[in-house]
Structure formats: C-alpha cells, structure tokens
PDB file of N, CA and C in Angstrom:
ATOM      1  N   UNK A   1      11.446  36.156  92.737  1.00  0.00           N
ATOM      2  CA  UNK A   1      11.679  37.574  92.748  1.00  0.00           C
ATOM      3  C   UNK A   1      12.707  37.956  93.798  1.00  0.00           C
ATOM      4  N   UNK A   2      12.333  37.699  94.976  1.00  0.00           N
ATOM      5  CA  UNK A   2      13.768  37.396  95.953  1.00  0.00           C
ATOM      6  C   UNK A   2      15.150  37.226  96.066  1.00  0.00           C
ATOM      7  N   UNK A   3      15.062  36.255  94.850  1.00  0.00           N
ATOM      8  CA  UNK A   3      16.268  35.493  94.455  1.00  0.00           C
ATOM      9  C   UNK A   3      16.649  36.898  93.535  1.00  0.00           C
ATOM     10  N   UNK A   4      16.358  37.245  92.916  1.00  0.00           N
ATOM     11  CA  UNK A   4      17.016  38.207  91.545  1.00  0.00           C
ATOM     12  C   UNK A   4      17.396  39.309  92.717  1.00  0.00           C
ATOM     13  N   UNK A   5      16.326  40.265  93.537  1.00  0.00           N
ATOM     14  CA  UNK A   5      16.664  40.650  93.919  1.00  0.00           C
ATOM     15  C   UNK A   5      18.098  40.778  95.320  1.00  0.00           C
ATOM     16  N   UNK A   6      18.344  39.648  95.686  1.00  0.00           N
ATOM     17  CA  UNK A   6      19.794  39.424  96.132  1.00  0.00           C
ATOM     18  C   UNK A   6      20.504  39.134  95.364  1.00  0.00           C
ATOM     19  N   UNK A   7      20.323  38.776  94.189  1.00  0.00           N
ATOM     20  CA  UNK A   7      21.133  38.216  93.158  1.00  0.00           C
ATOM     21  C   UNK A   7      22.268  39.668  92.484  1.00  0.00           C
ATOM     22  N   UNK A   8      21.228  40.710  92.638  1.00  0.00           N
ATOM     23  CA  UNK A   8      21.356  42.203  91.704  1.00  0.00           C
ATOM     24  C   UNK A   8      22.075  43.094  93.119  1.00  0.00           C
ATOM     25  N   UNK A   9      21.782  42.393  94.312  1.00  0.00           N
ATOM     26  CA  UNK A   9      22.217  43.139  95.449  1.00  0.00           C
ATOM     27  C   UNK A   9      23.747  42.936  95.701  1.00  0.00           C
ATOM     28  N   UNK A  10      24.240  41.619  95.583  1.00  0.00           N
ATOM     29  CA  UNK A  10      25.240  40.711  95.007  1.00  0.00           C
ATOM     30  C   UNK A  10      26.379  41.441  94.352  1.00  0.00           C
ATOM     31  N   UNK A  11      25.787  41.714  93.219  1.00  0.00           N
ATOM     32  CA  UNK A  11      26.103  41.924  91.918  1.00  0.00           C
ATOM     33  C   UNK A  11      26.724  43.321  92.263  1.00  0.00           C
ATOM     34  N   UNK A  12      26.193  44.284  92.784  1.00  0.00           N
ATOM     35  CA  UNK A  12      25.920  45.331  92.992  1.00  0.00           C
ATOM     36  C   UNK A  12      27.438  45.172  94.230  1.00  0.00           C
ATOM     37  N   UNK A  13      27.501  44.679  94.902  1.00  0.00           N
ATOM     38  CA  UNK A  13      27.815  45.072  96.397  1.00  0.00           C
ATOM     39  C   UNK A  13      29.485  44.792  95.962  1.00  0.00           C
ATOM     40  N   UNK A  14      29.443  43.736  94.834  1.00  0.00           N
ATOM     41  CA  UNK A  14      30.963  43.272  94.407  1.00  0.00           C
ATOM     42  C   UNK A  14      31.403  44.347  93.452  1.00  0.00           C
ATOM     43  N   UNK A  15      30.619  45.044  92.454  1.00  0.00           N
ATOM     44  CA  UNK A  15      31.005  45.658  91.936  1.00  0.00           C
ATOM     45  C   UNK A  15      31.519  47.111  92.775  1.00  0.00           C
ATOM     46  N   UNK A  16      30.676  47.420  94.001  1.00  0.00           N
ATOM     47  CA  UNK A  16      31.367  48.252  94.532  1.00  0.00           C
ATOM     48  C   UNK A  16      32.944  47.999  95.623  1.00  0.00           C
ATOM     49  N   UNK A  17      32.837  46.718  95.714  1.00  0.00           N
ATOM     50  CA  UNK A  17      33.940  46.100  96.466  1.00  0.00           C
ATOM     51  C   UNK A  17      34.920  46.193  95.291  1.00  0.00           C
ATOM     52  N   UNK A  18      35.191  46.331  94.558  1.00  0.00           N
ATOM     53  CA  UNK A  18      36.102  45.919  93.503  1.00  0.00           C
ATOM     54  C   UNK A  18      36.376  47.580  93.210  1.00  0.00           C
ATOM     55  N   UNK A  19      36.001  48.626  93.468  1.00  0.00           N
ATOM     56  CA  UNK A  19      35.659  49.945  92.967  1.00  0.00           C
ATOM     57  C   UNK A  19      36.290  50.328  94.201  1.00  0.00           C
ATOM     58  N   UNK A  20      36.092  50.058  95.665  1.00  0.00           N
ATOM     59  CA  UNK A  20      36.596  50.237  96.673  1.00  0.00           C
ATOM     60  C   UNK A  20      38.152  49.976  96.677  1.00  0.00           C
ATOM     61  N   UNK A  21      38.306  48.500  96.169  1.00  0.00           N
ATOM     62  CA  UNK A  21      39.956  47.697  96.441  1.00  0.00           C
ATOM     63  C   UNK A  21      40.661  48.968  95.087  1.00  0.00           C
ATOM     64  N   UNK A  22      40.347  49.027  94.090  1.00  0.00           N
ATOM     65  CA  UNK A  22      40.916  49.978  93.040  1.00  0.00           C
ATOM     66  C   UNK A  22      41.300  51.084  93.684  1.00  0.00           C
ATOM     67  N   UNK A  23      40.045  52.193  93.874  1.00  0.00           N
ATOM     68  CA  UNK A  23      40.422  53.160  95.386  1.00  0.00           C
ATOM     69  C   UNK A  23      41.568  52.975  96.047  1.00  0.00           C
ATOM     70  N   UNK A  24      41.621  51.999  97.243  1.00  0.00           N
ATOM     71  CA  UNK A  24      42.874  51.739  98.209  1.00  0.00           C
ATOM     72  C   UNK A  24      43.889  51.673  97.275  1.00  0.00           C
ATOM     73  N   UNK A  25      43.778  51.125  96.308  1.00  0.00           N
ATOM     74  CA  UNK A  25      45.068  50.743  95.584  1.00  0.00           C
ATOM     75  C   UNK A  25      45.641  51.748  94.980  1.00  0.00           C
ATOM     76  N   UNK A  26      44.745  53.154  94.557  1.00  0.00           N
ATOM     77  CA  UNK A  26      45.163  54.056  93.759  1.00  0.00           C
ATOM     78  C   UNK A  26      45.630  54.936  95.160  1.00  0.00           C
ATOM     79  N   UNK A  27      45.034  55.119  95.958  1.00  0.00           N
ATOM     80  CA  UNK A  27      45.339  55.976  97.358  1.00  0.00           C
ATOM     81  C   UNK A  27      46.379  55.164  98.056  1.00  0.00           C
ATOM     82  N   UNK A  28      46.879  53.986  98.279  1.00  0.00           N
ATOM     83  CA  UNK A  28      48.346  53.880  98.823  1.00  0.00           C
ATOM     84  C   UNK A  28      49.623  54.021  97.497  1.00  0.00           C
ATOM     85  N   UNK A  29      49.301  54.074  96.297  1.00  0.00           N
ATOM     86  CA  UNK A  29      50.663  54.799  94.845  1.00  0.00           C
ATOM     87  C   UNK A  29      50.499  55.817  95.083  1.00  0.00           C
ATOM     88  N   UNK A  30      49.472  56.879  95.800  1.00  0.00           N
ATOM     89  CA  UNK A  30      49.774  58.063  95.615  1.00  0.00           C
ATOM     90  C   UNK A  30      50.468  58.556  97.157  1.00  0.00           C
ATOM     91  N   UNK A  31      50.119  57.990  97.943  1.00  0.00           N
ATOM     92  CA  UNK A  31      51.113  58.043  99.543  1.00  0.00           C
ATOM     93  C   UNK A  31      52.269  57.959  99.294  1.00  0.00           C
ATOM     94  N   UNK A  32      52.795  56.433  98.346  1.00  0.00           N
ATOM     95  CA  UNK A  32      53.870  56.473  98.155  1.00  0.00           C
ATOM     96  C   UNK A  32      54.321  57.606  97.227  1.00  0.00           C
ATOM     97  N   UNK A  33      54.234  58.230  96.531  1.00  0.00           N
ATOM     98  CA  UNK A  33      54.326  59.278  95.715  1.00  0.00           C
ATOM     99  C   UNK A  33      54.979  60.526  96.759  1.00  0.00           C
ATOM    100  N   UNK A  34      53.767  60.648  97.425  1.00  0.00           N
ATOM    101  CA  UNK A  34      53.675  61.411  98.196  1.00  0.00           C
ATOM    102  C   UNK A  34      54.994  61.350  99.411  1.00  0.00           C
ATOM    103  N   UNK A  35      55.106  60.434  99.571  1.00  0.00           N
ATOM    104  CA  UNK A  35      56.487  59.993 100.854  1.00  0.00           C
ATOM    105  C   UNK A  35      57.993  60.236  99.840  1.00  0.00           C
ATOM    106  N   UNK A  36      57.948  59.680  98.242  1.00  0.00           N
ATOM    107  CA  UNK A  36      58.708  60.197  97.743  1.00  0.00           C
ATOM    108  C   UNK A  36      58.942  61.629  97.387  1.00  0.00           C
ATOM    109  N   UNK A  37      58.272  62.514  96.993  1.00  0.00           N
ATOM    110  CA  UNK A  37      58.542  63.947  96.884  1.00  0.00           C
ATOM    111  C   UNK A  37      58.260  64.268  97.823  1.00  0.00           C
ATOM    112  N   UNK A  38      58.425  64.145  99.106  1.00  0.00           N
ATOM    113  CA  UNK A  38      58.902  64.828 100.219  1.00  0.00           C
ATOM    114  C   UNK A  38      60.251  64.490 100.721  1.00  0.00           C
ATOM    115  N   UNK A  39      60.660  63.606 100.408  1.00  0.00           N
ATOM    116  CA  UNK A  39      61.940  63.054 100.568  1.00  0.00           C
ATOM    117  C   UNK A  39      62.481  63.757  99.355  1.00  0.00           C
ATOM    118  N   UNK A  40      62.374  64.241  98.005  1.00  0.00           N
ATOM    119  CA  UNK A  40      63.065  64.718  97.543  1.00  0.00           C
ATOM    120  C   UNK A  40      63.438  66.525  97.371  1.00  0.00           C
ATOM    121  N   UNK A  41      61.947  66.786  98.117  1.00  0.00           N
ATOM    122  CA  UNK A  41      61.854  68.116  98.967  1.00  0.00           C
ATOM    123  C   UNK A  41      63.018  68.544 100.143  1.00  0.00           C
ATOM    124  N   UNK A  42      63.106  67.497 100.445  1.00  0.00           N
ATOM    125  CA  UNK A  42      63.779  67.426 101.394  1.00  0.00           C
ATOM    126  C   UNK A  42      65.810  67.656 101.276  1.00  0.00           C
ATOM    127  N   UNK A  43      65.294  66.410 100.448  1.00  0.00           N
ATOM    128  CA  UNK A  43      67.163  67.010  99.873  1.00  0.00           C
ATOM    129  C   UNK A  43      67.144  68.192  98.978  1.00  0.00           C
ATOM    130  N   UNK A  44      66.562  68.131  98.162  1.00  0.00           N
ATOM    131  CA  UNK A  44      66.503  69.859  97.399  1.00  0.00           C
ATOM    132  C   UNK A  44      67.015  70.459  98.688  1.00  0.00           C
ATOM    133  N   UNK A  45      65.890  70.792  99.176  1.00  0.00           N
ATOM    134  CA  UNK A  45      66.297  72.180 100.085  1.00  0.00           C
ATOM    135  C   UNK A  45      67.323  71.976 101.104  1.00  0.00           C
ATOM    136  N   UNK A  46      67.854  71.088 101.138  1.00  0.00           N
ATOM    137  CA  UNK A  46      69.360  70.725 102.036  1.00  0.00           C
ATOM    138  C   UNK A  46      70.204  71.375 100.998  1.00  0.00           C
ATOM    139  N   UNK A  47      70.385  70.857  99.729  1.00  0.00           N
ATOM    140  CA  UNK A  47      71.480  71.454  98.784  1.00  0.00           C
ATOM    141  C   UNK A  47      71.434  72.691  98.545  1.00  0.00           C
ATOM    142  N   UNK A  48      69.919  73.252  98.124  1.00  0.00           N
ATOM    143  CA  UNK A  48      70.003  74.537  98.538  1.00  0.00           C
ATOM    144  C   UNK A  48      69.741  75.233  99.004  1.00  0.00           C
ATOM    145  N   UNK A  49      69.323  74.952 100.450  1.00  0.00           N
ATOM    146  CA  UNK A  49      69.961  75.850 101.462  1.00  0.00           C
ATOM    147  C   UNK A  49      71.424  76.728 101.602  1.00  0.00           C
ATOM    148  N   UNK A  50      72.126  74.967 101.452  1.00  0.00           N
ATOM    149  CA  UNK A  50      73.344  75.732 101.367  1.00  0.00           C
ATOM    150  C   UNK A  50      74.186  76.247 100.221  1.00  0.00           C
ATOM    151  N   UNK A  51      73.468  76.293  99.624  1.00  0.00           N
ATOM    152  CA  UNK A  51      73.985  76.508  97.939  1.00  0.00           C
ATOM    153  C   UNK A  51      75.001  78.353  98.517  1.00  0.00           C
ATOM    154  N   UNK A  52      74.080  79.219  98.803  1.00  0.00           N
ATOM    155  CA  UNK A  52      74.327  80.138  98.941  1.00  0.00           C
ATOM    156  C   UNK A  52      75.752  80.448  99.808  1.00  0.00           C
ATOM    157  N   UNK A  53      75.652  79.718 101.110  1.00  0.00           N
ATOM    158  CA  UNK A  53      76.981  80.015 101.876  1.00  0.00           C
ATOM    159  C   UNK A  53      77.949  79.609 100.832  1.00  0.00           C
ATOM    160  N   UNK A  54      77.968  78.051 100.184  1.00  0.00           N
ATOM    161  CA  UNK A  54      78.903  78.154  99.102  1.00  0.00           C
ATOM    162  C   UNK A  54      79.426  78.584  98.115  1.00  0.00           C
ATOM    163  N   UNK A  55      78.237  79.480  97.434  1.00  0.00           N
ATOM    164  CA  UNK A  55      78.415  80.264  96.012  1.00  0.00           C
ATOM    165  C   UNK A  55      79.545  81.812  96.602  1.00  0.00           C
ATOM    166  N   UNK A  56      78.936  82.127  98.295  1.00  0.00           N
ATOM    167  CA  UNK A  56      79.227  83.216  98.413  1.00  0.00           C
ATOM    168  C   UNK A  56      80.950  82.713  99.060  1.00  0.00           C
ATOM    169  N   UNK A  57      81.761  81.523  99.605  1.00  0.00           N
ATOM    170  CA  UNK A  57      82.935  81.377  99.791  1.00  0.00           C
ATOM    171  C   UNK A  57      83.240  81.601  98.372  1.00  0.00           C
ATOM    172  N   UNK A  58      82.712  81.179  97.500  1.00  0.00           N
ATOM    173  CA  UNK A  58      83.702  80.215  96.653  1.00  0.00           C
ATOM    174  C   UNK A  58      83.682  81.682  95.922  1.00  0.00           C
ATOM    175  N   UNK A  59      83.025  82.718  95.777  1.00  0.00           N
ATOM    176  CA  UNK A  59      82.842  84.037  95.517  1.00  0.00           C
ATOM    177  C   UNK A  59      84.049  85.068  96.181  1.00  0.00           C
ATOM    178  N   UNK A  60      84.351  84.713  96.777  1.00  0.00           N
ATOM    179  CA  UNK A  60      85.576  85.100  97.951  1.00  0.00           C
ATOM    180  C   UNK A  60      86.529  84.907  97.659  1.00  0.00           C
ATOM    181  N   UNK A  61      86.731  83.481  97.153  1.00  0.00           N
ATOM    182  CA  UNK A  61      88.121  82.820  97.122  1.00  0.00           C
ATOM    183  C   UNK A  61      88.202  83.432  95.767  1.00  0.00           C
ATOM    184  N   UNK A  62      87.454  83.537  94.473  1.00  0.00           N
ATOM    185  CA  UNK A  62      87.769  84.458  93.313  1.00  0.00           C
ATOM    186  C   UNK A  62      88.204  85.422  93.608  1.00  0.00           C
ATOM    187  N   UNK A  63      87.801  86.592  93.982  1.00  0.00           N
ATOM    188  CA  UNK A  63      87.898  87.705  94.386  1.00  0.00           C
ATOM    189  C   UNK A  63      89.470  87.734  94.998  1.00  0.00           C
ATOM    190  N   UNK A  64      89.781  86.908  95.800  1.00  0.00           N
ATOM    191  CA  UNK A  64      90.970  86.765  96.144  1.00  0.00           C
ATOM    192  C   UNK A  64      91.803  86.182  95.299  1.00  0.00           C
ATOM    193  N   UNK A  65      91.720  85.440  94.275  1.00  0.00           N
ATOM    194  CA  UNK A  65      92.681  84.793  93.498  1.00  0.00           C
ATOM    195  C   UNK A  65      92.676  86.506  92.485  1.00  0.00           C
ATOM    196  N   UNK A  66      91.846  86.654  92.207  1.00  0.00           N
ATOM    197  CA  UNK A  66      91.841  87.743  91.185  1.00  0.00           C
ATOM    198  C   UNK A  66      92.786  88.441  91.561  1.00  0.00           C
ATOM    199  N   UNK A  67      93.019  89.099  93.145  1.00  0.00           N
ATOM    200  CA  UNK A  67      93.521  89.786  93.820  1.00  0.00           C
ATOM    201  C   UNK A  67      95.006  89.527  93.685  1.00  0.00           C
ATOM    202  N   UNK A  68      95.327  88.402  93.877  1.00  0.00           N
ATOM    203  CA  UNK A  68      96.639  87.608  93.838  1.00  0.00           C
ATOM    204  C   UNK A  68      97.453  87.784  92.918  1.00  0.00           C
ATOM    205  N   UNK A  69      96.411  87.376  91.612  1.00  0.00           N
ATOM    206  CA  UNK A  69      97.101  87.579  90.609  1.00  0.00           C
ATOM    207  C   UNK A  69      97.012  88.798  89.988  1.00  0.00           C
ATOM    208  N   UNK A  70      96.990  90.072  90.031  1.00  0.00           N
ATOM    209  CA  UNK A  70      97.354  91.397  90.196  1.00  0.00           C
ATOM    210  C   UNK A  70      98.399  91.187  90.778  1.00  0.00           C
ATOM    211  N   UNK A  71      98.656  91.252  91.943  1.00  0.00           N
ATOM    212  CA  UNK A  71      99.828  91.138  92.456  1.00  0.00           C
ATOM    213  C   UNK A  71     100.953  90.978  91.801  1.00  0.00           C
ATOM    214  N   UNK A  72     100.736  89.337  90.966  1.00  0.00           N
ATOM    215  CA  UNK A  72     101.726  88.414  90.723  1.00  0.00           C
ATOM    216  C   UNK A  72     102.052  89.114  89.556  1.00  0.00           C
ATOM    217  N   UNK A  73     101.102  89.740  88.514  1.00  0.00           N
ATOM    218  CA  UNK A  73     101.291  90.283  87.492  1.00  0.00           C
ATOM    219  C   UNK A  73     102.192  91.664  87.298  1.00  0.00           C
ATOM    220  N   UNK A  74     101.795  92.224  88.363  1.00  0.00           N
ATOM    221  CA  UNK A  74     102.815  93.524  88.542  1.00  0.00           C
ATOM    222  C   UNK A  74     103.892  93.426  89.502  1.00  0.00           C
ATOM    223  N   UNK A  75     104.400  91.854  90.212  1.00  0.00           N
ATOM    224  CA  UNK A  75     105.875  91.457  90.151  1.00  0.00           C
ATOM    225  C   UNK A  75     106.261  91.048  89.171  1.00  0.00           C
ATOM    226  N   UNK A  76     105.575  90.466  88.431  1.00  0.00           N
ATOM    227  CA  UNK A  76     106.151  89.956  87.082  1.00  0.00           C
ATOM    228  C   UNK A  76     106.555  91.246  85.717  1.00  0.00           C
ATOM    229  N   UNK A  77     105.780  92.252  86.014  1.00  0.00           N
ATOM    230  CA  UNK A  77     106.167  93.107  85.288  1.00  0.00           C
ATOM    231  C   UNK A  77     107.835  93.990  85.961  1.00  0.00           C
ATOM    232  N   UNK A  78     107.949  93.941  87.186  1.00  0.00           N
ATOM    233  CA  UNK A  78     109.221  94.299  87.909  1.00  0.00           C
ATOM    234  C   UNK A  78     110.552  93.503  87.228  1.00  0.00           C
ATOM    235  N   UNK A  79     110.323  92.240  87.257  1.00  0.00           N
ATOM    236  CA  UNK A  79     110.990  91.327  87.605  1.00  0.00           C
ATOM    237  C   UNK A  79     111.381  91.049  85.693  1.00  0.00           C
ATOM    238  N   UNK A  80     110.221  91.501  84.967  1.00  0.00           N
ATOM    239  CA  UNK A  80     110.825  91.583  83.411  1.00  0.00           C
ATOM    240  C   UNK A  80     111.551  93.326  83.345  1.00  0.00           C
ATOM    241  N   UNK A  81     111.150  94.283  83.976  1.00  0.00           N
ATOM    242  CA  UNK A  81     112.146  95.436  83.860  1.00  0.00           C
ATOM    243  C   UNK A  81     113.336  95.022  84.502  1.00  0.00           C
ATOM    244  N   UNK A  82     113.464  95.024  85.331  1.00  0.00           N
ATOM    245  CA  UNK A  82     114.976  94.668  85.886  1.00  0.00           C
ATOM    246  C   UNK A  82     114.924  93.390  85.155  1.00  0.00           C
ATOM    247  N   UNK A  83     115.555  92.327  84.476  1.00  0.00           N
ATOM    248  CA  UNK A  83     116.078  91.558  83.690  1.00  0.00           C
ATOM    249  C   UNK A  83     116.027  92.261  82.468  1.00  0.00           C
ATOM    250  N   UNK A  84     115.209  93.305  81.793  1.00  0.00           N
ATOM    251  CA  UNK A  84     115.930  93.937  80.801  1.00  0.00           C
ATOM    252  C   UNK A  84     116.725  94.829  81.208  1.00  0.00           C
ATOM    253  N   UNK A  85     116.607  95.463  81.919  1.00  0.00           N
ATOM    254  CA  UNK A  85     117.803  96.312  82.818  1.00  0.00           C
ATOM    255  C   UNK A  85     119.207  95.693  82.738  1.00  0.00           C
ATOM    256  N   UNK A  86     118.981  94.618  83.555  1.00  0.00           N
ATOM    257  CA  UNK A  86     119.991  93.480  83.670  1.00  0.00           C
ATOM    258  C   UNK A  86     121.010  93.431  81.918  1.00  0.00           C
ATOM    259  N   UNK A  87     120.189  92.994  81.150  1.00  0.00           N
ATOM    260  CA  UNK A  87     120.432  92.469  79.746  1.00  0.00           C
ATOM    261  C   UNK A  87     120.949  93.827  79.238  1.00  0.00           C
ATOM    262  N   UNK A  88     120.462  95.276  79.635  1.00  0.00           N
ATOM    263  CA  UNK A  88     120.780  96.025  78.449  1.00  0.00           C
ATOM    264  C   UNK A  88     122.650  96.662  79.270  1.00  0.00           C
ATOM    265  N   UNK A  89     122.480  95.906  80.785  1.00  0.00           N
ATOM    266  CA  UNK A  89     123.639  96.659  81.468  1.00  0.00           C
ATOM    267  C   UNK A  89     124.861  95.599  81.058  1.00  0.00           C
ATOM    268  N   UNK A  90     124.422  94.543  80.464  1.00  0.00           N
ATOM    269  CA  UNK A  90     125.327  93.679  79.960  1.00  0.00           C
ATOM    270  C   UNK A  90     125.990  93.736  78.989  1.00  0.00           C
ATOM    271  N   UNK A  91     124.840  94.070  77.957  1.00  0.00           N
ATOM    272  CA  UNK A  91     125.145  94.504  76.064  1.00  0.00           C
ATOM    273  C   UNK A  91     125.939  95.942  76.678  1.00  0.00           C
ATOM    274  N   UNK A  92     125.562  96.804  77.509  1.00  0.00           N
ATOM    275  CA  UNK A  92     126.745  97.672  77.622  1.00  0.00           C
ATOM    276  C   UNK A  92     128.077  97.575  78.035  1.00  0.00           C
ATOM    277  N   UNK A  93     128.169  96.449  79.173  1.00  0.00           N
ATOM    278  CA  UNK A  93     129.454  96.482  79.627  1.00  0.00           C
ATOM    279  C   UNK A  93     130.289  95.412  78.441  1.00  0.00           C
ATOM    280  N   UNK A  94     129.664  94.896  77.425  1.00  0.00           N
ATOM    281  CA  UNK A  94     130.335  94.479  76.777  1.00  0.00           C
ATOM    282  C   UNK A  94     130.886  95.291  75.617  1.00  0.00           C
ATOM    283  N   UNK A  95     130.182  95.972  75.315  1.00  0.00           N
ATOM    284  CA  UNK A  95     130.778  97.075  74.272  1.00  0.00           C
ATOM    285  C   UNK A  95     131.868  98.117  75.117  1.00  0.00           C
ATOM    286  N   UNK A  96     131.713  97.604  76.228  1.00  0.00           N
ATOM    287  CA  UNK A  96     132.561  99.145  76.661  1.00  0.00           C
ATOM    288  C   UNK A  96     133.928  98.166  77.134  1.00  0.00           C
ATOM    289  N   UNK A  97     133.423  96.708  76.997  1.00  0.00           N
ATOM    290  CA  UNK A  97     135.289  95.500  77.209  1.00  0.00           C
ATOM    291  C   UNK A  97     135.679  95.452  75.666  1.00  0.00           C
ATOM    292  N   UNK A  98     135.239  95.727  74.506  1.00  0.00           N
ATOM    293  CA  UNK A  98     135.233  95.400  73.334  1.00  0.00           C
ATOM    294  C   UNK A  98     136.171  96.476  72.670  1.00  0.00           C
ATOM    295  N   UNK A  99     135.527  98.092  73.696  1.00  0.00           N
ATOM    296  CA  UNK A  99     136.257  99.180  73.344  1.00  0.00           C
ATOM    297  C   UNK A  99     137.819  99.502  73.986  1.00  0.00           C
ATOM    298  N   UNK A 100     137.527  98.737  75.217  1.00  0.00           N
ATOM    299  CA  UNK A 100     138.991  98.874  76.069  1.00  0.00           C
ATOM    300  C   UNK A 100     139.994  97.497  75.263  1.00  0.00           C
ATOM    301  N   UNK A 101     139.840  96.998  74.675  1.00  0.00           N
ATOM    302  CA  UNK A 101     140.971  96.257  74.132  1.00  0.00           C
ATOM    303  C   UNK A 101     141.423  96.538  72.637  1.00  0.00           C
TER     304      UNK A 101
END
C-alpha cells in the first residue's frame, strides 16, 4: 500500500513538474514578446513624435513653393505681354518699311 501510495505521489509530483517547466516556458515567449513590443513602442513613438515637426516644415516649404510660383506665374504673364508687345511692334514696323519703299 506504501508502495502505490509513493508510486501515485511520483506520478503526481512529475506531472506537476512537467506543468511547471510548460509554465516557465510559456512565461519566458511571452517576456520575450513583451521586450519585443516595447522595442517597437519605442520606435513608433520616435517616428512619431517627430512626424509632426516634419509634416509641419514640409507644410511650409509648400506654402512657400505655392508662393513662388505665383510669383513666377505672374512674371511669366509680364514677360508673355511684352514679347507680344515686342512681336506686334515688329509686324508694325514692318508694314510701315514695306510702306516707305
């Protein structure tokens, strides 16, 4: 009777040893888990952190190109009046060498 009963105590003590090692084993994949999404917590919020200072330069530098090219657009509209200017003072002075000969 002795015997069974260490036998079942045995039995018993491995099956919880084996239930234990599973445990550790499932609780250090989830540490590691755990050490990984914090490390990727980590860069997230580095990128965006700064997401914002960048959205708001690079928001700037539009604003300024936009700006620019206004500019460029209404020299370019100058710069096509005077060359038709140019062109129509030409077609005139040629009709008026066409008429003197």
């Amino acid at each position: 009777m002795l015997t069974a009963v260490v036998i079942i105590n045995l039995m018993i003590s491995l099956v919880c040893f084996y239930i234990a090692a599973r445990v550790w084993k499932i609780r250090r994949t989830i540490a590691r888990f755990e050490v990984r999404i914090a490390a990727i917590e980590r860069c997230s919020s580095n990128v965006l952190g700064k997401s914002p200072d960048f959205f708001a330069k690079r928001q700037q530098g539009t604003h300024q190109l936009r700006r620019n090219y206004q500019q460029l657009e209404s020299q370019l509209q100058q710069v096509q009046q005077l060359l038709g200017l140019l062109g129509l003072g030409r077609t005139l002075w040629r009709r008026r060498d066409r008429r003197l000969r």
